[in-house]
C-alpha atoms as a PDB file:
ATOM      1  CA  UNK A   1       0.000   0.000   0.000  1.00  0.00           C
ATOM      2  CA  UNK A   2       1.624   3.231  -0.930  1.00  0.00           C
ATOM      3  CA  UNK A   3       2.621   5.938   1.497  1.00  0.00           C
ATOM      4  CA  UNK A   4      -0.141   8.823   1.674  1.00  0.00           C
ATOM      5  CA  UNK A   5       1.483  12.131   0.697  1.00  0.00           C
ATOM      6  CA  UNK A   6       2.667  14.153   3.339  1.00  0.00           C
ATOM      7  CA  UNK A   7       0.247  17.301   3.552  1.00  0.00           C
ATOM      8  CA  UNK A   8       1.420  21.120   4.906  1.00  0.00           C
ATOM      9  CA  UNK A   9       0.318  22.659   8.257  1.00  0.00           C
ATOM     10  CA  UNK A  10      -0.191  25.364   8.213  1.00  0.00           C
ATOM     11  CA  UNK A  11       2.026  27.511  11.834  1.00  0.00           C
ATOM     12  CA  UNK A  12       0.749  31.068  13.044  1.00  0.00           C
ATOM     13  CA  UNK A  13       4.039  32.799  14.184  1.00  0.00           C
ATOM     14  CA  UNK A  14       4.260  32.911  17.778  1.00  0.00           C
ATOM     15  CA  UNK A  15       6.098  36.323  20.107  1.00  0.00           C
ATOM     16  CA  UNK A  16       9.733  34.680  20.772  1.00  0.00           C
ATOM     17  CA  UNK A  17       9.503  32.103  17.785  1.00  0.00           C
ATOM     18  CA  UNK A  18      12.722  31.605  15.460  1.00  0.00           C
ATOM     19  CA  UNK A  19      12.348  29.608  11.903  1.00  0.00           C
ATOM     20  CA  UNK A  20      14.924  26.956  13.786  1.00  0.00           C
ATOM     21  CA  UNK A  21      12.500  26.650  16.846  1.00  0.00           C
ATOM     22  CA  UNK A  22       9.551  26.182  14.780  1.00  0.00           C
ATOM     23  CA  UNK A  23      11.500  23.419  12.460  1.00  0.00           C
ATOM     24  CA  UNK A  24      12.993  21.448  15.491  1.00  0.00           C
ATOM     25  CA  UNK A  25       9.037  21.326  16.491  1.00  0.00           C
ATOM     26  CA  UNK A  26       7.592  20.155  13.495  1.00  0.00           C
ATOM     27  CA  UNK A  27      10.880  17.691  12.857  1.00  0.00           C
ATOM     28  CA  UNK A  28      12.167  19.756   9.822  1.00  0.00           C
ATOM     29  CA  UNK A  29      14.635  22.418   8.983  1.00  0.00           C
ATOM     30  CA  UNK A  30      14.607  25.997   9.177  1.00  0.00           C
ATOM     31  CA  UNK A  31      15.713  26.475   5.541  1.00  0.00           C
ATOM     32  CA  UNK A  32      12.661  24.341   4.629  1.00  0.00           C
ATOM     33  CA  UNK A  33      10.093  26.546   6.310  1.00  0.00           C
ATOM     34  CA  UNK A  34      12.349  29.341   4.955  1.00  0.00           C
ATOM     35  CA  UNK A  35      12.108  28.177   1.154  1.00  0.00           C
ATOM     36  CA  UNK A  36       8.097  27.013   1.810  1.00  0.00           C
ATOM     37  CA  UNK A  37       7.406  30.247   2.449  1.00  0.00           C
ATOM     38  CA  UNK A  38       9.727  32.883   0.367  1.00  0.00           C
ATOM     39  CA  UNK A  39       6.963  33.909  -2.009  1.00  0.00           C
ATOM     40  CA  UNK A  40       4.215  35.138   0.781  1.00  0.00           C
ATOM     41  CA  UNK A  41       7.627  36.345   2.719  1.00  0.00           C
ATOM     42  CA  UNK A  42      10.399  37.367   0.262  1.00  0.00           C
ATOM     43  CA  UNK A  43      12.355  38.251   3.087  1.00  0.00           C
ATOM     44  CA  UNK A  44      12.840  34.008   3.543  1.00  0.00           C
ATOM     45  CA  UNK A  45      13.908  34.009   0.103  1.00  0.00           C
ATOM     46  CA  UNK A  46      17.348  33.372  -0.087  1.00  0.00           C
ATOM     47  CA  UNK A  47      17.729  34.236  -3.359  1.00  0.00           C
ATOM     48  CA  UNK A  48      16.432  37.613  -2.488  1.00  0.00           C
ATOM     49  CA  UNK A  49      18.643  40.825  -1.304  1.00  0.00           C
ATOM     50  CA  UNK A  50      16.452  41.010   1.520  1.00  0.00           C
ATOM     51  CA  UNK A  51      17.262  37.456   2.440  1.00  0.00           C
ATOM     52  CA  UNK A  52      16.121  37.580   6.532  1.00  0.00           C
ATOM     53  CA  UNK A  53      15.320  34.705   8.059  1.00  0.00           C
ATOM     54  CA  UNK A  54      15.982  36.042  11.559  1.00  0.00           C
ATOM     55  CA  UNK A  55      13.791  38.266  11.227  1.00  0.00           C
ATOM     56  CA  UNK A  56      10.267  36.276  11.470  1.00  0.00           C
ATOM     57  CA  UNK A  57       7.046  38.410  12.826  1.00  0.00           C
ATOM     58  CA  UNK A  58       4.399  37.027  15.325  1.00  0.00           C
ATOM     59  CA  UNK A  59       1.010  36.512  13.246  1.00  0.00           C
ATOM     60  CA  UNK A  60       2.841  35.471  10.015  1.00  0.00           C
ATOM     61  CA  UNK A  61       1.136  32.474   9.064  1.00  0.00           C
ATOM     62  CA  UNK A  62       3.950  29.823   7.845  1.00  0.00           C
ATOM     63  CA  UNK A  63       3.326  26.734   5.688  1.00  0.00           C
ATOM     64  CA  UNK A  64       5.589  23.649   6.734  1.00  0.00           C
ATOM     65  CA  UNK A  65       5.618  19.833   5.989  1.00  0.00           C
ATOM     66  CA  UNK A  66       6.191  17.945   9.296  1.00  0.00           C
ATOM     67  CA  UNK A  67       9.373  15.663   9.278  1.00  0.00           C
ATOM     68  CA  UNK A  68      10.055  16.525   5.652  1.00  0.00           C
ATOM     69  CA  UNK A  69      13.579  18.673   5.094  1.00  0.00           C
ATOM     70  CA  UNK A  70      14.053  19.819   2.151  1.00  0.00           C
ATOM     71  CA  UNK A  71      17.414  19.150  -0.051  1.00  0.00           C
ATOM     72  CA  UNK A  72      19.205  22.548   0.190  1.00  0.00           C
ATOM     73  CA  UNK A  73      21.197  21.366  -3.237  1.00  0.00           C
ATOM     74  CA  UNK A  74      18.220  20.131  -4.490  1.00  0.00           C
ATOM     75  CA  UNK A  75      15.570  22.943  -4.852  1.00  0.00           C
ATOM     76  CA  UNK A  76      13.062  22.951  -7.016  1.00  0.00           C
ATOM     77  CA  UNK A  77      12.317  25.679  -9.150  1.00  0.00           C
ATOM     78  CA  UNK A  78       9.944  27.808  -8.355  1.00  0.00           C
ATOM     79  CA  UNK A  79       6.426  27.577  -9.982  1.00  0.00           C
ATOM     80  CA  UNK A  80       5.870  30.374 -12.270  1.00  0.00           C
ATOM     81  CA  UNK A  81       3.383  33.049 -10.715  1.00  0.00           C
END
């Protein structure tokens, strides 16, 4: 029987919350929740100038997949807008 797919949660930034906090929570990696999330947040984008992923706001709602990390060599592309 095949594996179901994993699905993402969706995480409402919380006061005091870092991207590596949330990640060790939900068993994946702060550069996953980072690239999940650069097109609602640009400033998680590391391709961006204003690459910031420090600098996280309470209420931002974050998309993550729980105990999935991401291949930081192996990206995918981002899906044209």
């Amino acid at each position: 029987m095949p594996r179901p797919m994993k699905r993402f949660t969706q995480y409402t930034v919380r006061p005091g919350d870092t991207l590596t906090s949330i990640a060790r929570q939900f068993g994946t990696t702060a550069r996953s929740i980072a690239f999940w999330n650069r097109i609602t947040y640009p400033s998680l984008d590391p391709d961006s100038p204003d690459y910031a992923p420090d600098s996280i706001k309470a209420g931002w709602s974050l998309l993550l997949v729980p105990d999935i990390e991401l291949d930081p060599e192996d990206l995918p592309e981002p899906s044209p807008s």
